[in-house]
PDB file of N, CA and C in Angstrom:
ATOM      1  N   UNK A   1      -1.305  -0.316 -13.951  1.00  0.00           N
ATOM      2  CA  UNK A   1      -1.391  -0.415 -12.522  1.00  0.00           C
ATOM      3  C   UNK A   1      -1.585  -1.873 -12.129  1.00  0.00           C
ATOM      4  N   UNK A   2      -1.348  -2.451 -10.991  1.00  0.00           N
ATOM      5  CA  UNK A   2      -1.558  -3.637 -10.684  1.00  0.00           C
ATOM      6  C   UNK A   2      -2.129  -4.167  -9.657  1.00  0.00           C
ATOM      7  N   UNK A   3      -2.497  -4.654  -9.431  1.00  0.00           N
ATOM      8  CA  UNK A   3      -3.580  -5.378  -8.870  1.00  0.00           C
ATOM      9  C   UNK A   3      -3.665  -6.142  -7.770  1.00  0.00           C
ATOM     10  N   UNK A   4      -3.193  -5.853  -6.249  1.00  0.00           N
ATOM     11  CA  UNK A   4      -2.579  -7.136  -5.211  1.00  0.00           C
ATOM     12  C   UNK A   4      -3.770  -7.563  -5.022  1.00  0.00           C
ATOM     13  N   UNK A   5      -3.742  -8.920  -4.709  1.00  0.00           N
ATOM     14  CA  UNK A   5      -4.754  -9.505  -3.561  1.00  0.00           C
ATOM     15  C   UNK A   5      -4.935  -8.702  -2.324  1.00  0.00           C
ATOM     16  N   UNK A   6      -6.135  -9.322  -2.135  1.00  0.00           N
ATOM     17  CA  UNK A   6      -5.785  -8.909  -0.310  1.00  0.00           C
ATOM     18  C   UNK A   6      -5.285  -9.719   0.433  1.00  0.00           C
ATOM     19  N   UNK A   7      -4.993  -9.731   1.524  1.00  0.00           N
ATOM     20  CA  UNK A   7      -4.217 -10.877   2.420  1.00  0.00           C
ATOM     21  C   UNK A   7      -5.510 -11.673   2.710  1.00  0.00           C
ATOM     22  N   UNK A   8      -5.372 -13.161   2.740  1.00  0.00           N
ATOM     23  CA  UNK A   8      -6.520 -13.859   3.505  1.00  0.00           C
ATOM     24  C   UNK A   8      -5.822 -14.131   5.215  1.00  0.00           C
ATOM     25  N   UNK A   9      -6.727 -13.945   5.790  1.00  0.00           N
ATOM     26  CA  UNK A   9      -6.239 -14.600   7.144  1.00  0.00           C
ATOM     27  C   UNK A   9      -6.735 -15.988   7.082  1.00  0.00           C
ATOM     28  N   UNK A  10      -5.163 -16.748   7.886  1.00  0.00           N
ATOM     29  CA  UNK A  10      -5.854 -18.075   7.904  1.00  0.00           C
ATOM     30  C   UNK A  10      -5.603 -18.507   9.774  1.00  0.00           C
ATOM     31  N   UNK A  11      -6.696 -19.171   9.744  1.00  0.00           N
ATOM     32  CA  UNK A  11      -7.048 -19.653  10.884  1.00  0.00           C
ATOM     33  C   UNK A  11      -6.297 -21.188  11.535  1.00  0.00           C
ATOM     34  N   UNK A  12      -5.786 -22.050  10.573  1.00  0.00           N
ATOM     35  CA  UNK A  12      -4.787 -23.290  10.778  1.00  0.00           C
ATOM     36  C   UNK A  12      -4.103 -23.752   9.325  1.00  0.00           C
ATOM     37  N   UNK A  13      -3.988 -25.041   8.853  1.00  0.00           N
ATOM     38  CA  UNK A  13      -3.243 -25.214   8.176  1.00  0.00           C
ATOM     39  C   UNK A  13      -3.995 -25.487   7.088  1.00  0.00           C
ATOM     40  N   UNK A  14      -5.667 -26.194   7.635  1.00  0.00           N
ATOM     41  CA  UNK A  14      -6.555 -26.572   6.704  1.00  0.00           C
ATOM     42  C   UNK A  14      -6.811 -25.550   5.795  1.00  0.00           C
ATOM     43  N   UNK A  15      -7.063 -24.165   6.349  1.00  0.00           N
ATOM     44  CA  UNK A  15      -7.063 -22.716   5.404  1.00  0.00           C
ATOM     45  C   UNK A  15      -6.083 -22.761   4.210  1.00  0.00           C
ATOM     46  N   UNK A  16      -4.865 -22.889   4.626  1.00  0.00           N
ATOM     47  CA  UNK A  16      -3.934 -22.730   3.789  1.00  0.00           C
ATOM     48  C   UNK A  16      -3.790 -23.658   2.618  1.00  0.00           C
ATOM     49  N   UNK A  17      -4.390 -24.823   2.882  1.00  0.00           N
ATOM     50  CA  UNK A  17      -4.448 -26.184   1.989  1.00  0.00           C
ATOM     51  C   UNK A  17      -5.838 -25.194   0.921  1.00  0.00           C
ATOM     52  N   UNK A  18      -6.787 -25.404   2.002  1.00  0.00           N
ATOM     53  CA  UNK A  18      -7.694 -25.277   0.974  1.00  0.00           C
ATOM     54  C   UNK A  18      -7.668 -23.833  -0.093  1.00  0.00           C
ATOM     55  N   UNK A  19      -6.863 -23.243   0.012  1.00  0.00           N
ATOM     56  CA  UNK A  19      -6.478 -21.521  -0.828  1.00  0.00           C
ATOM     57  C   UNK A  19      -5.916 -22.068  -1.486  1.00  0.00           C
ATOM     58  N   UNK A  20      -4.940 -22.438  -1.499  1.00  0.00           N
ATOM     59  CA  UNK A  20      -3.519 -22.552  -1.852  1.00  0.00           C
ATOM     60  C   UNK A  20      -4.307 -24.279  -3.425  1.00  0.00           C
ATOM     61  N   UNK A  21      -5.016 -24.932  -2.698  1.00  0.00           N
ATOM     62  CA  UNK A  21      -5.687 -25.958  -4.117  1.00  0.00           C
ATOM     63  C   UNK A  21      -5.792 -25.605  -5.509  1.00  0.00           C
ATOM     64  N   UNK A  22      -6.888 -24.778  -5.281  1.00  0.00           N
ATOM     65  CA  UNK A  22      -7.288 -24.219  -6.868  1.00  0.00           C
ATOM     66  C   UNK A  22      -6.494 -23.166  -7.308  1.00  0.00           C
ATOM     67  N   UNK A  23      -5.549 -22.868  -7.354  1.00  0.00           N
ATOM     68  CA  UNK A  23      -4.855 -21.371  -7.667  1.00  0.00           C
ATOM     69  C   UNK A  23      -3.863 -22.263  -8.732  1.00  0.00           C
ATOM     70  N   UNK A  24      -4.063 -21.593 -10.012  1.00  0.00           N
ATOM     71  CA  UNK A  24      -3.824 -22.109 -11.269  1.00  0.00           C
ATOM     72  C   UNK A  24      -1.928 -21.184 -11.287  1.00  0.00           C
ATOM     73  N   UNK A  25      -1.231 -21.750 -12.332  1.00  0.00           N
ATOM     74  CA  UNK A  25       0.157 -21.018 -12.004  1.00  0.00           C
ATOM     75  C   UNK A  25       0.507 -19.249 -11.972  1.00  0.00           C
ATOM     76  N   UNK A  26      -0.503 -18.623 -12.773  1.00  0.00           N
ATOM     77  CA  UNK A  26      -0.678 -17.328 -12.842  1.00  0.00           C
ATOM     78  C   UNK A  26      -1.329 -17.147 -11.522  1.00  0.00           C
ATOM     79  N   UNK A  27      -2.632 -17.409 -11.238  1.00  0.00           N
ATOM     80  CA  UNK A  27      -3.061 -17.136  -9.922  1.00  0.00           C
ATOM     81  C   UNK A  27      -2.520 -17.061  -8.599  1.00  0.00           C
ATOM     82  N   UNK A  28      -1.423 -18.468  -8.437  1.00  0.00           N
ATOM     83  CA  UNK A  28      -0.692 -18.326  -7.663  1.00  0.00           C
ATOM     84  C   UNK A  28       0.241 -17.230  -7.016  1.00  0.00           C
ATOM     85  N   UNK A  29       1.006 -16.583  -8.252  1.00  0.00           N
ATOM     86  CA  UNK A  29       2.003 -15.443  -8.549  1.00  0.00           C
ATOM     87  C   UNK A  29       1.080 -14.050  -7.310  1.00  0.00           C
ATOM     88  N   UNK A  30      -0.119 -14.109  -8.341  1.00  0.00           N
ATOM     89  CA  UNK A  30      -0.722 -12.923  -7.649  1.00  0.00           C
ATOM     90  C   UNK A  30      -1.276 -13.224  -6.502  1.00  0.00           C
ATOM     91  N   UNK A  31      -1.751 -14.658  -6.109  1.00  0.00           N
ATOM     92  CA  UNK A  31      -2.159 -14.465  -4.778  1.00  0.00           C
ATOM     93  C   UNK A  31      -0.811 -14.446  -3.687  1.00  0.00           C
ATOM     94  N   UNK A  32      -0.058 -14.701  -3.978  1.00  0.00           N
ATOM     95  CA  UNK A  32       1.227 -15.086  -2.600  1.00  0.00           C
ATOM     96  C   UNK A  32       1.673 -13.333  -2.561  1.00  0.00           C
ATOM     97  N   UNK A  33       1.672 -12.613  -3.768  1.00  0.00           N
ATOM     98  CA  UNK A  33       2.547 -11.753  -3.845  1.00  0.00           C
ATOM     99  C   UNK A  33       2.172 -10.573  -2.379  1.00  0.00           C
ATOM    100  N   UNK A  34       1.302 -10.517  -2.048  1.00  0.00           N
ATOM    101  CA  UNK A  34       1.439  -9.746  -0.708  1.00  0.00           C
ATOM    102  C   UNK A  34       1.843 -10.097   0.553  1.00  0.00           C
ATOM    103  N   UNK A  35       2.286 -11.392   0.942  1.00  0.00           N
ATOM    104  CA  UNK A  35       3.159 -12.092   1.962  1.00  0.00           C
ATOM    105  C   UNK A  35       4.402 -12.267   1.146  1.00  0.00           C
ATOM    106  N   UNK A  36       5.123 -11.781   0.246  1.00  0.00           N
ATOM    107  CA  UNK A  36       6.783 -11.782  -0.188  1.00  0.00           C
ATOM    108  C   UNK A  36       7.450 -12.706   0.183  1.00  0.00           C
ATOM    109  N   UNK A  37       6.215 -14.205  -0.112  1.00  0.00           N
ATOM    110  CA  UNK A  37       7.783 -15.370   0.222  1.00  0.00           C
ATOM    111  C   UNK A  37       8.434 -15.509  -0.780  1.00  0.00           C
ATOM    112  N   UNK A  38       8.229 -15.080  -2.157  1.00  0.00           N
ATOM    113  CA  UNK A  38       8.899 -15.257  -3.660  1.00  0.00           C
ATOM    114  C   UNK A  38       9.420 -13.639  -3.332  1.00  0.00           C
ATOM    115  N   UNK A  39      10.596 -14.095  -4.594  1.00  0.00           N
ATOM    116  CA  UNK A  39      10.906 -12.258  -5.112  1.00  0.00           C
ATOM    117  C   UNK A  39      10.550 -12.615  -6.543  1.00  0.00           C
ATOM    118  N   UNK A  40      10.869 -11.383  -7.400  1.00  0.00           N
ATOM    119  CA  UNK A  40      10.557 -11.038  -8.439  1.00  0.00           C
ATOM    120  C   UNK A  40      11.561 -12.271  -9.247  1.00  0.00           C
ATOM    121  N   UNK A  41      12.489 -12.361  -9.177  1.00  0.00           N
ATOM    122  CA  UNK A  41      13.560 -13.359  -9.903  1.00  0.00           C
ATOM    123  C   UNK A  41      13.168 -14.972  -9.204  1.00  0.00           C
ATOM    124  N   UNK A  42      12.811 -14.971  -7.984  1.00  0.00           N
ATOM    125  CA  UNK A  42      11.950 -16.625  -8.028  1.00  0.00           C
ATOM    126  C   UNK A  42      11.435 -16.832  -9.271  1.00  0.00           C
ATOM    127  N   UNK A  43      10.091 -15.820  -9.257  1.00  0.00           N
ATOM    128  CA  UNK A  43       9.026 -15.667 -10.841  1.00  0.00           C
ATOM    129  C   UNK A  43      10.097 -16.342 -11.890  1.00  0.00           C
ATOM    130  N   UNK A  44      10.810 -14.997 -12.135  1.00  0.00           N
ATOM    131  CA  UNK A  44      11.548 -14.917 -13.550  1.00  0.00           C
ATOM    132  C   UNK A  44      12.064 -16.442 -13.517  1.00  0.00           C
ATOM    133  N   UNK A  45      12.919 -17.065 -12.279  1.00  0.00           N
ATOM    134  CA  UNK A  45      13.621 -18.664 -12.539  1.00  0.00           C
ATOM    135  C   UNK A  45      12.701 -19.395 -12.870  1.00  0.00           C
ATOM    136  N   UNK A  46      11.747 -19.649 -12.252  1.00  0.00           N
ATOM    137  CA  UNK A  46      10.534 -21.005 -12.533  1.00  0.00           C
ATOM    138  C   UNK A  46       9.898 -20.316 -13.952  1.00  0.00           C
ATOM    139  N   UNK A  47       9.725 -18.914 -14.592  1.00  0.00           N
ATOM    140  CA  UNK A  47       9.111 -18.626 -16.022  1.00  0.00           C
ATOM    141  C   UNK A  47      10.275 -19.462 -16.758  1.00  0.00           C
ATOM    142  N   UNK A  48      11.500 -19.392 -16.238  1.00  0.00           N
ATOM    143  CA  UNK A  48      12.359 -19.719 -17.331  1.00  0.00           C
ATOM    144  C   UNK A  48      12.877 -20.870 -17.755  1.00  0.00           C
ATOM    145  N   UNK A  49      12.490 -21.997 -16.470  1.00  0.00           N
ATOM    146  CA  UNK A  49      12.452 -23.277 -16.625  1.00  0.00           C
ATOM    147  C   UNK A  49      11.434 -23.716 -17.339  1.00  0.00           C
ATOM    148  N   UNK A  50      10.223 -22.702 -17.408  1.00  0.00           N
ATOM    149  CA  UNK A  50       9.243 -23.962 -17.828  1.00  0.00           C
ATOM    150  C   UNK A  50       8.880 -23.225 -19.396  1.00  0.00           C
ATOM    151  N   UNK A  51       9.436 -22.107 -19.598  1.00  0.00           N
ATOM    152  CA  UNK A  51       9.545 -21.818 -20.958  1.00  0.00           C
ATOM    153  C   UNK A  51      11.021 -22.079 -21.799  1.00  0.00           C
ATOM    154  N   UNK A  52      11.534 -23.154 -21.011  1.00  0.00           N
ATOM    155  CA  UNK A  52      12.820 -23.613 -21.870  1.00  0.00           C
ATOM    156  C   UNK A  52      12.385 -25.115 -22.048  1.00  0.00           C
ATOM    157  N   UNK A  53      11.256 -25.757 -21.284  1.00  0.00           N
ATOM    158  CA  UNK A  53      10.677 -26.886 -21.367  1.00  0.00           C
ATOM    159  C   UNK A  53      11.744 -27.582 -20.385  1.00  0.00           C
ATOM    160  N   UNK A  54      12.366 -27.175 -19.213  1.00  0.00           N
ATOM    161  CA  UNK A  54      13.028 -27.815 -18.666  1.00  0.00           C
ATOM    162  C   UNK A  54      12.048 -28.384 -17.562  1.00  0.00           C
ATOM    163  N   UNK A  55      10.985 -27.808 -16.900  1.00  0.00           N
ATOM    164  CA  UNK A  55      10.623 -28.549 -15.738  1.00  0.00           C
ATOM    165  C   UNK A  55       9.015 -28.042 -16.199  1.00  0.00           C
ATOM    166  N   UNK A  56       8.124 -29.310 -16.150  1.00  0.00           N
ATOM    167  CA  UNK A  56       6.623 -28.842 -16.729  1.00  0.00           C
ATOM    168  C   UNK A  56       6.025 -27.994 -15.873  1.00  0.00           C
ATOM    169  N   UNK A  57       5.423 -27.328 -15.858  1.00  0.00           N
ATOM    170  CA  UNK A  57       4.811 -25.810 -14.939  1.00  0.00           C
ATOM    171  C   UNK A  57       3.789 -26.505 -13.760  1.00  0.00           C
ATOM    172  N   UNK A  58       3.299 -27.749 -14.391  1.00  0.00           N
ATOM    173  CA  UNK A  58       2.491 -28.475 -12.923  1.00  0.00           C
ATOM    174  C   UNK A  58       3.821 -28.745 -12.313  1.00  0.00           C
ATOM    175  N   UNK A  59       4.589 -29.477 -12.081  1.00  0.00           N
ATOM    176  CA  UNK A  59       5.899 -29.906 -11.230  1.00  0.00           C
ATOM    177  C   UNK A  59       6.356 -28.609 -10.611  1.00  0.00           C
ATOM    178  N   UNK A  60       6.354 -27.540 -11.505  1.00  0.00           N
ATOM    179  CA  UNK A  60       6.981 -26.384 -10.690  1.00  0.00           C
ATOM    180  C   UNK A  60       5.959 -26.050  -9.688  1.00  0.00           C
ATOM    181  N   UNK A  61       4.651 -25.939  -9.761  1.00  0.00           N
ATOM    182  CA  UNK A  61       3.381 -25.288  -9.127  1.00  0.00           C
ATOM    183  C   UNK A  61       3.425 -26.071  -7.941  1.00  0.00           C
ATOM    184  N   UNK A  62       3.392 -27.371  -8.233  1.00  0.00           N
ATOM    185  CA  UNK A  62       3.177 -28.151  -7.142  1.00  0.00           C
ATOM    186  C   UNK A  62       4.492 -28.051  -6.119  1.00  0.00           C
ATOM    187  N   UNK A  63       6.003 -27.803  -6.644  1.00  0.00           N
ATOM    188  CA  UNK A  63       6.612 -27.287  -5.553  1.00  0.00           C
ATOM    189  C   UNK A  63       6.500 -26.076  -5.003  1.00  0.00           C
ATOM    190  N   UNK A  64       6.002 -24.980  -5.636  1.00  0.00           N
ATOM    191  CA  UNK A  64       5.707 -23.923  -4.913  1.00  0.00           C
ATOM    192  C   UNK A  64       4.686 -23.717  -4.117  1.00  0.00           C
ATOM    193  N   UNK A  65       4.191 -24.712  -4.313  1.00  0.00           N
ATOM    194  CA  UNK A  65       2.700 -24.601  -3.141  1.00  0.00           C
ATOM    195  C   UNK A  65       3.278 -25.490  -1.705  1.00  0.00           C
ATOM    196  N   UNK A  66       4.337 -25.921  -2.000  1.00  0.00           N
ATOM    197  CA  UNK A  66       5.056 -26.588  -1.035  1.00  0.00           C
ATOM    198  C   UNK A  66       5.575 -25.718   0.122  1.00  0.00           C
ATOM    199  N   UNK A  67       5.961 -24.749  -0.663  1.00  0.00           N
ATOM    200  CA  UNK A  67       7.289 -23.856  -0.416  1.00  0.00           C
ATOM    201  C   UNK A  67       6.744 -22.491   0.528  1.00  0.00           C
ATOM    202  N   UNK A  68       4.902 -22.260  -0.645  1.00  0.00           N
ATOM    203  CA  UNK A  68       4.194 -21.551   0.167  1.00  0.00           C
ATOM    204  C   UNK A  68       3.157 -22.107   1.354  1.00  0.00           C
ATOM    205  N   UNK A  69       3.270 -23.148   1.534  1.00  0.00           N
ATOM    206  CA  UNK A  69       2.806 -23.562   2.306  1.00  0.00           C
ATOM    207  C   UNK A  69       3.852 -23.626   3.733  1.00  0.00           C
ATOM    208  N   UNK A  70       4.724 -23.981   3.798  1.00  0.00           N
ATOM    209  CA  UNK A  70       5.751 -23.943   4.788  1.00  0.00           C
ATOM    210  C   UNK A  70       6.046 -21.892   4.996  1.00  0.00           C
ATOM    211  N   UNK A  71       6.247 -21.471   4.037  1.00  0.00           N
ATOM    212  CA  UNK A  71       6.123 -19.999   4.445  1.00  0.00           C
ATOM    213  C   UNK A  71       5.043 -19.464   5.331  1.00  0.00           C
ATOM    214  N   UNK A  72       4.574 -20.278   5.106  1.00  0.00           N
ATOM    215  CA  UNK A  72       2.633 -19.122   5.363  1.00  0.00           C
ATOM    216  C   UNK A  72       3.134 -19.638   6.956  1.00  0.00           C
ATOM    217  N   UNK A  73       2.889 -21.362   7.286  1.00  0.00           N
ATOM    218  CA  UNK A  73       2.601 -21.723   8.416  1.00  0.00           C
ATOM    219  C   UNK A  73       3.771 -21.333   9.489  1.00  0.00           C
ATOM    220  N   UNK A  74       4.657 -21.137   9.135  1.00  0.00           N
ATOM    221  CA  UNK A  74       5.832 -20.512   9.549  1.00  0.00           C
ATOM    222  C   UNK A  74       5.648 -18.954   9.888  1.00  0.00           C
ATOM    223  N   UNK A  75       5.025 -18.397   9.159  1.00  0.00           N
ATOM    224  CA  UNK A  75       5.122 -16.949   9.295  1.00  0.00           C
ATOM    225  C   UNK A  75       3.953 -16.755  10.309  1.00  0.00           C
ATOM    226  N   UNK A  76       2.853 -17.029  10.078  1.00  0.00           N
ATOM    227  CA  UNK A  76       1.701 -17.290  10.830  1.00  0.00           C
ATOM    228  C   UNK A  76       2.046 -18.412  12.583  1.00  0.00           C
ATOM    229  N   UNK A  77       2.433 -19.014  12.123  1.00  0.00           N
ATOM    230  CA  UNK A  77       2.634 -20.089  13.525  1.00  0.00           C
ATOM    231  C   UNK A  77       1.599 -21.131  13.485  1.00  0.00           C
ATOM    232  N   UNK A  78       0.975 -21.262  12.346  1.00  0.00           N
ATOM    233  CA  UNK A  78      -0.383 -22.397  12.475  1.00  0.00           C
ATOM    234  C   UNK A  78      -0.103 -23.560  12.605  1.00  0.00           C
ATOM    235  N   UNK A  79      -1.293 -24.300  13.160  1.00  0.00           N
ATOM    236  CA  UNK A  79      -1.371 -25.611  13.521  1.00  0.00           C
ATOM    237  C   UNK A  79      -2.175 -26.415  12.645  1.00  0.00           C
ATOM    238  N   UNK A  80      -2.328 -27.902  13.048  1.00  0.00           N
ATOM    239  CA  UNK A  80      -3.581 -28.251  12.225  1.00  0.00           C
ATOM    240  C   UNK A  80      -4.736 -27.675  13.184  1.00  0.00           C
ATOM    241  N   UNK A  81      -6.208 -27.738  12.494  1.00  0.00           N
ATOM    242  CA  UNK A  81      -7.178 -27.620  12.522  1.00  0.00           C
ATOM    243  C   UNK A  81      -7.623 -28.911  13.949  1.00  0.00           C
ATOM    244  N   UNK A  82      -8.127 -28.208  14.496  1.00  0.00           N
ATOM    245  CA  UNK A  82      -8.683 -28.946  15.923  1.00  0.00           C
ATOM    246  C   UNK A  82     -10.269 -29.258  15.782  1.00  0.00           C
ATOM    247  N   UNK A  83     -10.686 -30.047  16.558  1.00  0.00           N
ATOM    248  CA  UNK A  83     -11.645 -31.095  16.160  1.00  0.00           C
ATOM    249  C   UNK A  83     -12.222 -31.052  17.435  1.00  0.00           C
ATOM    250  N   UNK A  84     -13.189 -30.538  17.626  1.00  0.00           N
ATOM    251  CA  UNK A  84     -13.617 -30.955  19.138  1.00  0.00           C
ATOM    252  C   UNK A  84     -14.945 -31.666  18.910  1.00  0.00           C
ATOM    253  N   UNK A  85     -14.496 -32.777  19.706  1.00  0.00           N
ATOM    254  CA  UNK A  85     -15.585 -34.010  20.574  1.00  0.00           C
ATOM    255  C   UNK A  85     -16.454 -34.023  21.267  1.00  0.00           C
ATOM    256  N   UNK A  86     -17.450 -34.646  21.220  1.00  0.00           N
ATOM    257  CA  UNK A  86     -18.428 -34.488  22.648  1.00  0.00           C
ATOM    258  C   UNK A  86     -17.855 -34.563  23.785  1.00  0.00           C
ATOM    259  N   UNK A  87     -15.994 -35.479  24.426  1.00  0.00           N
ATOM    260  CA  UNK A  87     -15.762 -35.719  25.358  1.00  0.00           C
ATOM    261  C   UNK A  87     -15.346 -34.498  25.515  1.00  0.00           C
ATOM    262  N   UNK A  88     -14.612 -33.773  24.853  1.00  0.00           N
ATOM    263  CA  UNK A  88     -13.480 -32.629  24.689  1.00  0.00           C
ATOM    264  C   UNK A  88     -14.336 -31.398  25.042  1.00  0.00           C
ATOM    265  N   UNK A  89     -15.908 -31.473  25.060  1.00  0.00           N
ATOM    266  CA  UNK A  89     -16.371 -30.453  24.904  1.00  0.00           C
ATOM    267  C   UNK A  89     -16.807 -30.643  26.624  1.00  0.00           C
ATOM    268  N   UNK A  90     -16.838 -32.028  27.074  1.00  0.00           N
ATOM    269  CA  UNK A  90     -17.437 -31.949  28.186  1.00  0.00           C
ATOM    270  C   UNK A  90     -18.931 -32.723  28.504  1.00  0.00           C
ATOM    271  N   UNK A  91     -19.259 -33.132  27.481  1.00  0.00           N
ATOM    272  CA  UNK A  91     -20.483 -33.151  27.346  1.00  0.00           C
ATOM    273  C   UNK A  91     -20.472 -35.258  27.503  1.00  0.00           C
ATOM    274  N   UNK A  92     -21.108 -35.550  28.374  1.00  0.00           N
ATOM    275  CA  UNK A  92     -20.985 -37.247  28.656  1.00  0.00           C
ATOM    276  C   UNK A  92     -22.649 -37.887  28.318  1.00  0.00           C
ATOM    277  N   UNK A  93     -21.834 -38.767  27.612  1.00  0.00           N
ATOM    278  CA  UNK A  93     -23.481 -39.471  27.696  1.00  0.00           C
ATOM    279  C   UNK A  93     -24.081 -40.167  29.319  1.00  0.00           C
ATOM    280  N   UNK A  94     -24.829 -40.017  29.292  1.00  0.00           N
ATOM    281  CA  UNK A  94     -26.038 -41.119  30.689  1.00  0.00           C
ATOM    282  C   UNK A  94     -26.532 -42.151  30.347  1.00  0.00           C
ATOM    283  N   UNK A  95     -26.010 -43.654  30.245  1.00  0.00           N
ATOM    284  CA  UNK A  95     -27.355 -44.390  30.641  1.00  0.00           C
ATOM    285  C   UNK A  95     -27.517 -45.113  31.361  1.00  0.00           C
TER     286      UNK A  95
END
């Protein structure tokens, strides 16, 4: 039997950076797999490049975090992460 993630909700883009960091090349597989921006034969192409020693598995990882990163924010509609200011909030200094 197997095992999905759950979906994380993300809130801007910073979410997605910071998930998407530590997820080692196996981890990756299983965390994306419930938003279906890969298919099953993505997997199989990038297993087969990097078990023919054609492209090292960090180079592949690091484009797929590319790839899922533009999916996510795309599918989602996110922005960057907003920053609010003392001016932004309204709030003025007196002296």
């Amino acid at each position: 039997m197997w095992y999905i993630e759950p979906m994380v909700v993300f809130e801007d883009l910073t979410d997605i950076d910071a998930w998407l960091d530590p997820l080692d090349y196996i981890a990756f597989w299983d965390a994306l797999a419930p938003y279906n921006i890969f298919s099953i034969a993505d997997r199989d192409h990038c297993d087969g490049l990097i078990a023919g020693g054609k492209v090292p598995q960090a180079t592949i990882l690091k484009g797929l975090k590319h790839i899922a990163y533009d999916g996510l924010r795309d599918r989602f509609d996110l922005q960057h992460r907003r920053y609010e200011t003392h001016i932004s909030q309204g709030i003025k200094s007196v002296h």
